[in-house]
C-alpha atoms as a PDB file:
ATOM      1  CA  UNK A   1      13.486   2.663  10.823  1.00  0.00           C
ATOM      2  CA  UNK A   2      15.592   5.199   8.554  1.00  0.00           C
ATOM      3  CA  UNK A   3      19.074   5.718  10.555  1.00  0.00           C
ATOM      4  CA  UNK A   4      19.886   9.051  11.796  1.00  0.00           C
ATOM      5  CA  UNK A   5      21.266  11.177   8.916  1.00  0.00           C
ATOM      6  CA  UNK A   6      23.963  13.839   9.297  1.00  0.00           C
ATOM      7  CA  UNK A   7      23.484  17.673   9.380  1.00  0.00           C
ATOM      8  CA  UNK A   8      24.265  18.057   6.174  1.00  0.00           C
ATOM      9  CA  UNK A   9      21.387  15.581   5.110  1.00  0.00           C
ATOM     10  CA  UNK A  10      19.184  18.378   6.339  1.00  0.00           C
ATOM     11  CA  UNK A  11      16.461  19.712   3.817  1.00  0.00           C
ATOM     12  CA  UNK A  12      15.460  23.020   3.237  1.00  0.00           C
ATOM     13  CA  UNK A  13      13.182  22.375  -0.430  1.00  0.00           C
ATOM     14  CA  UNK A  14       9.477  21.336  -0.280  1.00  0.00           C
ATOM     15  CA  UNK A  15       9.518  19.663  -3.536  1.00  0.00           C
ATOM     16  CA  UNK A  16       9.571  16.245  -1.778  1.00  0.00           C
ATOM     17  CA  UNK A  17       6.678  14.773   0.226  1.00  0.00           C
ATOM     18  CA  UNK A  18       6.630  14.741   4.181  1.00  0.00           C
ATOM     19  CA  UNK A  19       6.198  11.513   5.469  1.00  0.00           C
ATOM     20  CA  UNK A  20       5.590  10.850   9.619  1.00  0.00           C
ATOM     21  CA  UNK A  21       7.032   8.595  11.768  1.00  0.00           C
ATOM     22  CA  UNK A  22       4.539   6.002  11.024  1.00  0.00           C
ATOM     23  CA  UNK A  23       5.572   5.869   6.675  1.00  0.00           C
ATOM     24  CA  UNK A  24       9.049   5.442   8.277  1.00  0.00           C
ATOM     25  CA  UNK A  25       7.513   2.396  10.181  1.00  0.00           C
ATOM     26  CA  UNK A  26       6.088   0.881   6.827  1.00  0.00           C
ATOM     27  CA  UNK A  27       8.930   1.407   4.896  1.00  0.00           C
ATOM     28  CA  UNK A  28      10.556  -0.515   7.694  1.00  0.00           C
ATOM     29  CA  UNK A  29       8.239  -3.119   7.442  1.00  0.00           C
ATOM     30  CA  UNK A  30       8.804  -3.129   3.761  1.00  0.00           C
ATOM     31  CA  UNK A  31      12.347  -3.383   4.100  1.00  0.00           C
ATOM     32  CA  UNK A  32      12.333  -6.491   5.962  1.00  0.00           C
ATOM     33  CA  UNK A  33       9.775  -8.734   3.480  1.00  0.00           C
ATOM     34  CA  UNK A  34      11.219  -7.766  -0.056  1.00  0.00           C
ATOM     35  CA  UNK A  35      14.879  -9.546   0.109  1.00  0.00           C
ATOM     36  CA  UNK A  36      12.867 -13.004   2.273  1.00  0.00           C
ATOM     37  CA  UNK A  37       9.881 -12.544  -1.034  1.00  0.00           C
ATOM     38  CA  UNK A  38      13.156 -12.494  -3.846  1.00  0.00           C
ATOM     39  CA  UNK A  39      15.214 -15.581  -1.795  1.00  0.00           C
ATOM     40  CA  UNK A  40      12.388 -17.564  -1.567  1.00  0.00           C
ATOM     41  CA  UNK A  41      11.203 -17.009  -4.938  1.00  0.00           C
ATOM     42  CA  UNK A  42      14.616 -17.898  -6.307  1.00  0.00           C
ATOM     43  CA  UNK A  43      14.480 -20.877  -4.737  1.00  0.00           C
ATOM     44  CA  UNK A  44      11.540 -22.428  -5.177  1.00  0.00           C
ATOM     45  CA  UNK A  45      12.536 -22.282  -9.376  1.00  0.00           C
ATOM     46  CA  UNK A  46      15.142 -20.685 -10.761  1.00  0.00           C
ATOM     47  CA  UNK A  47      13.464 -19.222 -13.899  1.00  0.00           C
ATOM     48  CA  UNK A  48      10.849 -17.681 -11.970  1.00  0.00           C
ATOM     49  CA  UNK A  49      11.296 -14.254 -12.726  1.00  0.00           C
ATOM     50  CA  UNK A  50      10.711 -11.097  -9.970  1.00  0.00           C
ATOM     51  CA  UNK A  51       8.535  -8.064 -10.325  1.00  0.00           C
ATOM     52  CA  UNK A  52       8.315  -5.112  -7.928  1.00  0.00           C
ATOM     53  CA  UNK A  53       5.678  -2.750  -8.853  1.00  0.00           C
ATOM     54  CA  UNK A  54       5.194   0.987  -6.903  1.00  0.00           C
ATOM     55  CA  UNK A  55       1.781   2.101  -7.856  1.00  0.00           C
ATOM     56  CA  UNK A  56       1.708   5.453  -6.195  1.00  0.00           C
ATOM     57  CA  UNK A  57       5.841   5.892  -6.058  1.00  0.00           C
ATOM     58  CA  UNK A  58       6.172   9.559  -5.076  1.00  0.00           C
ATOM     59  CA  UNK A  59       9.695  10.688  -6.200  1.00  0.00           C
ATOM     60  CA  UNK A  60      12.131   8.282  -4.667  1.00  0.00           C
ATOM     61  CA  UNK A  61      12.869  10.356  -1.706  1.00  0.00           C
ATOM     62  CA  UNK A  62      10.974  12.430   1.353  1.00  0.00           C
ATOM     63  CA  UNK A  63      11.740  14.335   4.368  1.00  0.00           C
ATOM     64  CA  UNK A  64      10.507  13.008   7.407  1.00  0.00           C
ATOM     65  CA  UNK A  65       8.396  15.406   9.588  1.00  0.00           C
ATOM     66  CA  UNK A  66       9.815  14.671  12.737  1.00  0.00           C
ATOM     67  CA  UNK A  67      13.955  15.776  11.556  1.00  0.00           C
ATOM     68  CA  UNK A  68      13.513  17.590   8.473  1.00  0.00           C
ATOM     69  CA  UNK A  69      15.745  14.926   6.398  1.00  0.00           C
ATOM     70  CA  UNK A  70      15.739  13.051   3.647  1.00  0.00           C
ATOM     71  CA  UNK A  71      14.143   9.381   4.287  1.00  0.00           C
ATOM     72  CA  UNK A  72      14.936   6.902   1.066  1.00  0.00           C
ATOM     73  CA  UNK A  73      11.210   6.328  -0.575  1.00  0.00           C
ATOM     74  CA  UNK A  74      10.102   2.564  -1.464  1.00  0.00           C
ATOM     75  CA  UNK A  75      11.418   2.694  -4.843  1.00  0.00           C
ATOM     76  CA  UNK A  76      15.072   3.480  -3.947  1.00  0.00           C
ATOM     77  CA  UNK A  77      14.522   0.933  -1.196  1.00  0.00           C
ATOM     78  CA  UNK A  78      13.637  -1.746  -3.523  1.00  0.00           C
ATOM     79  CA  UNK A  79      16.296  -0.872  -5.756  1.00  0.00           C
ATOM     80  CA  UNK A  80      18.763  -1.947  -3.008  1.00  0.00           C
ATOM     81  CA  UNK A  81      16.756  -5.753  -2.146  1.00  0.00           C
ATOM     82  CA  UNK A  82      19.454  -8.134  -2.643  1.00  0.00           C
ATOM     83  CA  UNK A  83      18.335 -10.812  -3.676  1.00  0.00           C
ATOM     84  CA  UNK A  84      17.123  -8.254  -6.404  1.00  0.00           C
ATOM     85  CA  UNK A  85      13.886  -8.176  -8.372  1.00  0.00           C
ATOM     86  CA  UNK A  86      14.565  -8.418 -11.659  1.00  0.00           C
ATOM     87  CA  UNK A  87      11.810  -5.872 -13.193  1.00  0.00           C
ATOM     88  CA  UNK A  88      11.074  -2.932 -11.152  1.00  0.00           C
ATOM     89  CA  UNK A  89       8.041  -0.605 -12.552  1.00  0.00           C
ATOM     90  CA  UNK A  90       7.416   2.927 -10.759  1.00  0.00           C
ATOM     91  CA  UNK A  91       4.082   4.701 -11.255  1.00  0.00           C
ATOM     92  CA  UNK A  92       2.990   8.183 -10.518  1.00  0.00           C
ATOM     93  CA  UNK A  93       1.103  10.999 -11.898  1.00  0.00           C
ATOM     94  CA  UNK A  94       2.874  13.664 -10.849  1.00  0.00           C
ATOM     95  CA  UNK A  95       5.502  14.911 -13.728  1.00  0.00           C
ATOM     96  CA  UNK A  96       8.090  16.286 -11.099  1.00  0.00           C
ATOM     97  CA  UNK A  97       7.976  13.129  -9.187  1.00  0.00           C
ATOM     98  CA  UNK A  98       8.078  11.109 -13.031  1.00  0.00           C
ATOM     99  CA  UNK A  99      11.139  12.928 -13.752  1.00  0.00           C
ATOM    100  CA  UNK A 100      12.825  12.347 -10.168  1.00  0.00           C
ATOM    101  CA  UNK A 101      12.114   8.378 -10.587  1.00  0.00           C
ATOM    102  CA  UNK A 102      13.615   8.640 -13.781  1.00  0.00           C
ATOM    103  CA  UNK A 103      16.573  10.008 -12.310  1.00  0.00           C
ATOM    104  CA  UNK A 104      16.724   7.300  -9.763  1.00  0.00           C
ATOM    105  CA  UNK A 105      16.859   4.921 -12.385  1.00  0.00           C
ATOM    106  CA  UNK A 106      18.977   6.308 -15.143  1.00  0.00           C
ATOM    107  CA  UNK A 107      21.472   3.240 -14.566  1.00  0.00           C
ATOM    108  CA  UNK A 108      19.155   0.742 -13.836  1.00  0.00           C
ATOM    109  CA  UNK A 109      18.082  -1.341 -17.325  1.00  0.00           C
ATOM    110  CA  UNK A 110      15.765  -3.079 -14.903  1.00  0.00           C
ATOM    111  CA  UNK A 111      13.835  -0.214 -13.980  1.00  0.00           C
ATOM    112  CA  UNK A 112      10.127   1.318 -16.272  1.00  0.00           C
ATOM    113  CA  UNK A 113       9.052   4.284 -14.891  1.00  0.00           C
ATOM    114  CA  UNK A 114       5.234   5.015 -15.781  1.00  0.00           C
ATOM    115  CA  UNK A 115       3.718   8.141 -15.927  1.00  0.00           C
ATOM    116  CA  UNK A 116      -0.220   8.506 -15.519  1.00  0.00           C
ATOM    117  CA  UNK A 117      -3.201   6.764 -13.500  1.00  0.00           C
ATOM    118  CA  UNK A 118      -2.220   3.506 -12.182  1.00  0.00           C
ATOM    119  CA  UNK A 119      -5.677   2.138 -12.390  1.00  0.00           C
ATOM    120  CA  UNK A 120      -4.980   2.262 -15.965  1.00  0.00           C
ATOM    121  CA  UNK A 121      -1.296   1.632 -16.299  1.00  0.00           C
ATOM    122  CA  UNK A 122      -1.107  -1.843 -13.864  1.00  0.00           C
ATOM    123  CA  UNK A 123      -4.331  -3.228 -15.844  1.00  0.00           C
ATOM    124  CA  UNK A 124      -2.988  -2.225 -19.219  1.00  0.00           C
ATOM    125  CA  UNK A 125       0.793  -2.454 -19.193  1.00  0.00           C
ATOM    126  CA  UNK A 126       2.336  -3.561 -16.167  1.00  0.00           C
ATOM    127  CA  UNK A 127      -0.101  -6.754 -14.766  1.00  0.00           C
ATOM    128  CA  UNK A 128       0.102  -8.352 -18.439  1.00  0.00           C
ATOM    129  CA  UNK A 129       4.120  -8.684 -17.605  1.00  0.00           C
ATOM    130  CA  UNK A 130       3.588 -10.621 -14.389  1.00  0.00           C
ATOM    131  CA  UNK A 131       1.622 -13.941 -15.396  1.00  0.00           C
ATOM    132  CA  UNK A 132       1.360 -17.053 -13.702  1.00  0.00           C
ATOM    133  CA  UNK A 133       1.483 -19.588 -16.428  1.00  0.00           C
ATOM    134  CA  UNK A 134       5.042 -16.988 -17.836  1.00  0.00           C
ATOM    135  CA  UNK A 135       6.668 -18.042 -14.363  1.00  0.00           C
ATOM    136  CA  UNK A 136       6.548 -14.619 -12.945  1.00  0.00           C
ATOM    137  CA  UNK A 137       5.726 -13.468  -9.764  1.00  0.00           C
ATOM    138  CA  UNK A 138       4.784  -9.645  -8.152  1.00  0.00           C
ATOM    139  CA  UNK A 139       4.802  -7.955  -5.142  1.00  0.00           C
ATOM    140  CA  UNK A 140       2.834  -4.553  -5.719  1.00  0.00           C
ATOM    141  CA  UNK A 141       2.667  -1.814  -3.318  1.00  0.00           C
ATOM    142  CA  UNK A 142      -0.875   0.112  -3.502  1.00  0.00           C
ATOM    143  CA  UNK A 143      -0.007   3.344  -1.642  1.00  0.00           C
ATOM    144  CA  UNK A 144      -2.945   5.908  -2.557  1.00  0.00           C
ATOM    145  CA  UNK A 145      -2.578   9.099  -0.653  1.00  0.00           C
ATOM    146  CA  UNK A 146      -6.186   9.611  -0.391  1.00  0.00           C
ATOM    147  CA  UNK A 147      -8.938   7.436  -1.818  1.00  0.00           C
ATOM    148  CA  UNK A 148      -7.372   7.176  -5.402  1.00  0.00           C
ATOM    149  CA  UNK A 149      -7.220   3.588  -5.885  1.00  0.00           C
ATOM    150  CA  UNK A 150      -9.841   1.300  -7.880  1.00  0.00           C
ATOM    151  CA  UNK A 151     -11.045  -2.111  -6.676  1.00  0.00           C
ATOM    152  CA  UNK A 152     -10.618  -3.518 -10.166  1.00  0.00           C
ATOM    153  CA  UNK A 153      -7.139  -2.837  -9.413  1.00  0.00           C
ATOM    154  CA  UNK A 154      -7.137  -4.760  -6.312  1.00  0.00           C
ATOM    155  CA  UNK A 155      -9.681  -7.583  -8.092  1.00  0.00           C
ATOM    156  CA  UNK A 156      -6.982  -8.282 -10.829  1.00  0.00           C
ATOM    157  CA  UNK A 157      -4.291  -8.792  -8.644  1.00  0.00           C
ATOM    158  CA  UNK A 158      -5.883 -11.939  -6.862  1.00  0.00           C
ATOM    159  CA  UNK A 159      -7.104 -13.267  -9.899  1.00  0.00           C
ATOM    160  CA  UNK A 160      -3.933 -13.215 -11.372  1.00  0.00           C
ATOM    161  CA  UNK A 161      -2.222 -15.503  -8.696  1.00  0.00           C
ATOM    162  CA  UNK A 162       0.611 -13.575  -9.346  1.00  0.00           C
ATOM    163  CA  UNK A 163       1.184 -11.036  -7.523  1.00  0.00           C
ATOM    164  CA  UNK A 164       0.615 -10.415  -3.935  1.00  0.00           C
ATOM    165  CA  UNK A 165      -0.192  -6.886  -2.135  1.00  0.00           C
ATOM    166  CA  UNK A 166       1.066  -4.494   0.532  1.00  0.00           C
ATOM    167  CA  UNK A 167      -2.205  -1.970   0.664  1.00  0.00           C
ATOM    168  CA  UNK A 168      -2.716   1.598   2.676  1.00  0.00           C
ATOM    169  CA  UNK A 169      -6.319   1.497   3.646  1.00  0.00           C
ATOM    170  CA  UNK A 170      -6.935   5.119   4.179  1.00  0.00           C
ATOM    171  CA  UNK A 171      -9.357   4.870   6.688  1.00  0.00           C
ATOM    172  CA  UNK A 172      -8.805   8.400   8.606  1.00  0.00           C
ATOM    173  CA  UNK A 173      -9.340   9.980   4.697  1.00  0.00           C
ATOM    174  CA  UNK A 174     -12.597   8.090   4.830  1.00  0.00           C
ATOM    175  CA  UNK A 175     -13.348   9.874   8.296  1.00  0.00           C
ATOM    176  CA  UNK A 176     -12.642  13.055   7.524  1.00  0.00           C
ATOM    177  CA  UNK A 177     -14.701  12.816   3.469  1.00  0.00           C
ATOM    178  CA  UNK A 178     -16.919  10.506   3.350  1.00  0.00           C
ATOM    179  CA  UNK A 179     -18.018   8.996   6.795  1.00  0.00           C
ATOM    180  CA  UNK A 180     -20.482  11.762   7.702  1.00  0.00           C
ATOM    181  CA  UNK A 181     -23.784  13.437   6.973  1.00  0.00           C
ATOM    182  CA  UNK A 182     -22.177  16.392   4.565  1.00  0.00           C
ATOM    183  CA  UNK A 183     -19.894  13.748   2.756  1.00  0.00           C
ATOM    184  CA  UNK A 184     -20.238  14.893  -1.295  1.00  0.00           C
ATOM    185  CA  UNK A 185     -21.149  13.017  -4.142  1.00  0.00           C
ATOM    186  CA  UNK A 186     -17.725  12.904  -5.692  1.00  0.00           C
ATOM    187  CA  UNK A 187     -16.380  11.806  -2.194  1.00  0.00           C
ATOM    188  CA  UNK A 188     -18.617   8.979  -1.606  1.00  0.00           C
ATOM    189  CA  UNK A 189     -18.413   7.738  -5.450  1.00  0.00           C
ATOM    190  CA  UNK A 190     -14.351   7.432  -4.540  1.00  0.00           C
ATOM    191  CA  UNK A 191     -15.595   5.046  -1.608  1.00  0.00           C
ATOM    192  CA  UNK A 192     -17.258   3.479  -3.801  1.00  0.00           C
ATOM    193  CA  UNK A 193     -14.367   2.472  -6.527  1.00  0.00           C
ATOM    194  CA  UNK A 194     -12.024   1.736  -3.849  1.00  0.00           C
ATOM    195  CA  UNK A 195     -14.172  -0.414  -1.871  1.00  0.00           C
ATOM    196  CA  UNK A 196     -15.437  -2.236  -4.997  1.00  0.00           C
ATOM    197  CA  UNK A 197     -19.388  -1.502  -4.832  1.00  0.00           C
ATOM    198  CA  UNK A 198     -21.743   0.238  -2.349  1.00  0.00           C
ATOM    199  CA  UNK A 199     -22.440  -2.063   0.214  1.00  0.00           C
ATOM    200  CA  UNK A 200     -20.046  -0.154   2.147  1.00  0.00           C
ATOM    201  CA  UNK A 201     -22.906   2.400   3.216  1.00  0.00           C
ATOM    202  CA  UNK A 202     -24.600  -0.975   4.578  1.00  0.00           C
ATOM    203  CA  UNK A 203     -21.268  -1.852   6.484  1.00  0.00           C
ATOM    204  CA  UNK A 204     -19.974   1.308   7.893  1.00  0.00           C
ATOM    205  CA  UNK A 205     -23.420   2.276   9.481  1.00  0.00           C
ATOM    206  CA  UNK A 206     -25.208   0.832  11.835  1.00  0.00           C
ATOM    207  CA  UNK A 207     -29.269   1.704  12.325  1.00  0.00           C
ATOM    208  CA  UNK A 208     -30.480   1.829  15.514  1.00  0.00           C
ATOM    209  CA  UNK A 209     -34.344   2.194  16.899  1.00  0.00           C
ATOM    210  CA  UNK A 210     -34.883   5.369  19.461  1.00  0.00           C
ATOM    211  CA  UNK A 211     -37.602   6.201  21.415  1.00  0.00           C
ATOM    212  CA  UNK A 212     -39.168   8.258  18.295  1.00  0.00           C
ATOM    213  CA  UNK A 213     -37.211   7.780  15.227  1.00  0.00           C
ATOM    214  CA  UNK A 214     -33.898   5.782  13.940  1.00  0.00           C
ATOM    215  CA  UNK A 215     -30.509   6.559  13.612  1.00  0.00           C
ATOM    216  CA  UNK A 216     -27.638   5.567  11.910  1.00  0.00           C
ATOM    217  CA  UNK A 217     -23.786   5.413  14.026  1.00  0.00           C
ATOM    218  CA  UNK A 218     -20.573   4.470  12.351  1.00  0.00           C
ATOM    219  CA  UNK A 219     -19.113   1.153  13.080  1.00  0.00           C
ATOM    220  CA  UNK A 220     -15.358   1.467  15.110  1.00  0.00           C
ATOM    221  CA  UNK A 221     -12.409   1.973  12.482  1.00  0.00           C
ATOM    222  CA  UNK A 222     -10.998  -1.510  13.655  1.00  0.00           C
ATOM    223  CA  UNK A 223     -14.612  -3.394  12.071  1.00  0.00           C
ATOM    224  CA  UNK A 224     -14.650  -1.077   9.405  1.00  0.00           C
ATOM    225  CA  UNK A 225     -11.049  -2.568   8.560  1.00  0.00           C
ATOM    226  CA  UNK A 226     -11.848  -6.806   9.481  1.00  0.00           C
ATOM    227  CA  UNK A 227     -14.934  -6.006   6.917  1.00  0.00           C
ATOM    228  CA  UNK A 228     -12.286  -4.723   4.319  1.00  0.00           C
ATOM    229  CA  UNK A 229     -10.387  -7.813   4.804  1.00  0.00           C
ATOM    230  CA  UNK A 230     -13.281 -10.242   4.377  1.00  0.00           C
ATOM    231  CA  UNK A 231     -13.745  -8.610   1.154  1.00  0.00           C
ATOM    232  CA  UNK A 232     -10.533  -9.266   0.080  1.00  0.00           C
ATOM    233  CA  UNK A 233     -10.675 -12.398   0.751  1.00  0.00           C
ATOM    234  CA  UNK A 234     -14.127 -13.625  -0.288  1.00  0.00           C
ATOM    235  CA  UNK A 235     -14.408 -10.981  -2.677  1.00  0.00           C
ATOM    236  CA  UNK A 236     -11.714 -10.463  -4.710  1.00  0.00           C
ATOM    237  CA  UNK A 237     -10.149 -14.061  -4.050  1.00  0.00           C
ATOM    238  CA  UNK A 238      -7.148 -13.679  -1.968  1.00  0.00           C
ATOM    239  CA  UNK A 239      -6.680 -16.713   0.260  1.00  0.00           C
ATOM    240  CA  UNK A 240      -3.618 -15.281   2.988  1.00  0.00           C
ATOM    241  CA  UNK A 241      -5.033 -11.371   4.656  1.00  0.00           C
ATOM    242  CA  UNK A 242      -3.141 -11.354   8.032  1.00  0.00           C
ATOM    243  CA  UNK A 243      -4.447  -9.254  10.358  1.00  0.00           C
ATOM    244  CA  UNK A 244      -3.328  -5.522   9.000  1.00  0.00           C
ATOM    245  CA  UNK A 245      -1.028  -3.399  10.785  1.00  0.00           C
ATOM    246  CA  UNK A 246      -2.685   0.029  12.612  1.00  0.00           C
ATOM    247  CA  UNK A 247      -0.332   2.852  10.991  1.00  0.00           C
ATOM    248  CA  UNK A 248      -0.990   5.676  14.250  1.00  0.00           C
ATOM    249  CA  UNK A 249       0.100   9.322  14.580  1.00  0.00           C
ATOM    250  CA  UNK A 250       1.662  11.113  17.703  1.00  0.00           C
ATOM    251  CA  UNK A 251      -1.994  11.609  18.860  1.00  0.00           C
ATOM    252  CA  UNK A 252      -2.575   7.956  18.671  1.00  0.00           C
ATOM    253  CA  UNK A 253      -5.077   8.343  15.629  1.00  0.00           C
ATOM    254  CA  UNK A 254      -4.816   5.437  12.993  1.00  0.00           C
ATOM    255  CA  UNK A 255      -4.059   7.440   9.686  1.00  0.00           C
ATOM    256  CA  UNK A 256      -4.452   3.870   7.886  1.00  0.00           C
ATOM    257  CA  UNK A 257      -4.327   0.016   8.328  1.00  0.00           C
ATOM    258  CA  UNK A 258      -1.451  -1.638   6.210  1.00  0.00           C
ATOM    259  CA  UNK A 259      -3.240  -4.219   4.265  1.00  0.00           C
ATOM    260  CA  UNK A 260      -0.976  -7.650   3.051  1.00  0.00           C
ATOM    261  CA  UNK A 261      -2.894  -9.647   0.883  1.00  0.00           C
ATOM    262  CA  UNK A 262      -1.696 -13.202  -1.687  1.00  0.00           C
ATOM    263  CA  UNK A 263      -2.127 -16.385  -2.588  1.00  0.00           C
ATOM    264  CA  UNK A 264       0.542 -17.563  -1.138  1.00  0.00           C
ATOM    265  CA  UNK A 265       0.905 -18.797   2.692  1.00  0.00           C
ATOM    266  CA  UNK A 266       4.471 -18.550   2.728  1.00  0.00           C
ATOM    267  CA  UNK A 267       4.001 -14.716   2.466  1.00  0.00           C
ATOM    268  CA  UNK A 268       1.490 -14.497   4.445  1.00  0.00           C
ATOM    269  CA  UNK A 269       3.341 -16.088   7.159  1.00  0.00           C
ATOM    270  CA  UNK A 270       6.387 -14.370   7.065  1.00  0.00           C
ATOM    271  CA  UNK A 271       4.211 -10.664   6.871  1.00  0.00           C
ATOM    272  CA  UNK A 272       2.295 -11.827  10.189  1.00  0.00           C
ATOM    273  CA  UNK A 273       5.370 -12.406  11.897  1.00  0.00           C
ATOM    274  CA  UNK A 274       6.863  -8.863  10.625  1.00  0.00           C
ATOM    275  CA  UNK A 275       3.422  -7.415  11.939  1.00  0.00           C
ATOM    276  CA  UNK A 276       3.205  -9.190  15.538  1.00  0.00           C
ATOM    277  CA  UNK A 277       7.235  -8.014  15.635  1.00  0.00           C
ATOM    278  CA  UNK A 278       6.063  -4.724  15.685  1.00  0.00           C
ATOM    279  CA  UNK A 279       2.914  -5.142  17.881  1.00  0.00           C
ATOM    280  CA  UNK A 280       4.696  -6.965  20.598  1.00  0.00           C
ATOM    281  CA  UNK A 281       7.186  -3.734  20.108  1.00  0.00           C
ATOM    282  CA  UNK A 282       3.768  -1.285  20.602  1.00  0.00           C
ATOM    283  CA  UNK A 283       3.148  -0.120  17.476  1.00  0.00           C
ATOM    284  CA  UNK A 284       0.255  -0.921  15.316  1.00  0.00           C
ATOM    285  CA  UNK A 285      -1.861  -2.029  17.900  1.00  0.00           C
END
């Protein structure tokens, strides 16, 4: 968890994303995989080559809800992973938050910042840098704020062997748009491209007989997420999901499950034990 910062830290701009307690926790959880992912890499060959890849990067920095500081983002995280990665690529839309990562990075040769969708960017410029048969491996960090990402996205990933994911299944934005009666079109068409087709609809609700008509409930949020993860795994072809991690708010709400997906059981192993760390410590439970 990001160490107490002094007064001075203290910010008074809003240009910056506020993150709660529970980002803190996954940037924590972050924190602890990247430099075990680079070591073992390393050693397994030493021309295998290292990729980090931020798909929704924000600006490097936020302030954290609960003090009002600045918390160090993933991408300023990453760029302190010793071991390090030797090609870091930062995405984001915004042009504030473009210019900010490009800041960052002014003195890193390492480092592409990419600005624009990164449905499009990872499929067109960044995945073609981190093939299997070029020796390179990927660890890719799919951090939508809402439901922004594409299951093509997530598709080409396992099929490329490659590169393995940390995801943020949004399910309390599905709630709130898209689980109900009065969901819109546009809303339920963004299920749709995240979850990779429409048998979602099929999944989520349940139909029931009454006494003079049926209805439909919605399944708990935990099935809703163990149905995600068989699709990942059947689906788009990822053999190692661990269980994900339950990212909860001060009410006890889960704001989103923290997906890890690969090909790879070493990861897979290490990110369960990271995960149960936590549980046994009560969070994500």
């Amino acid at each position: 968890m990001a160490g107490k910062k002094s007064k001075t830290a203290r910010v008074v701009e809003t240009e910056h994303d506020e993150i709660g307690f529970w980002s803190e926790l996954k940037l924590d959880i972050l924190r602890k995989y990247w430099p075990r992912y680079t070591q073992i890499v390393k050693n397994q060959r030493s021309d295998f080559r290292t990729l980090y890849i931020d798909a929704f990067a924000g600006s490097g920095q936020h302030i954290s809800k609960s003090t009002r500081e600045f918390v160090k983002g993933s991408p300023a995280r990453a760029l302190e992973v010793q071991p390090p990665f030797d090609e870091y690529h930062f995405i984001d839309m915004d042009e504030a938050k473009v210019r900010s990562l490009e800041q960052l990075a002014s003195s890193e040769k390492s480092v592409t910042v990419h600005h624009g969708d990164c449905n499009r960017v990872l499929l067109e410029r960044v995945f073609p840098r981190a093939k299997y048969e070029d020796y390179k491996r990927a660890v890719c960090l799919l951090d939508p704020y809402k439901l922004q990402l594409d299951w093509t996205v997530i598709r080409a990933s396992a099929q490329m062997k490659s590169v393995e994911i940390f995801l943020n299944f949004p399910i309390m934005d599905m709630n709130r748009n898209v689980f109900h009666d009065k969901a819109t079109p546009q809303k339920q068409e963004a299920m749709t491209r995240f979850w990779g087709d429409e048998s979602w609809r099929e999944v989520v609700f349940q139909t029931s007989a009454g006494l003079f008509d049926t209805y439909q409930t919605k399944i708990e949020n935990r099935q809703v997420a163990e149905a995600f993860r068989e699709r990942l795994k059947r689906v788009a072809g990822f053999k190692h999901v661990p269980d994900p991690m339950a990212m909860k708010n001060s009410q006890h709400s889960t704001v989103y499950y923290l997906f890890f997906a690969s090909r790879n059981e070493t990861g897979s192993k290490i990110v369960d034990w990271i995960f149960n760390d936590y549980r046994n410590k009560g969070f994500g439970r």
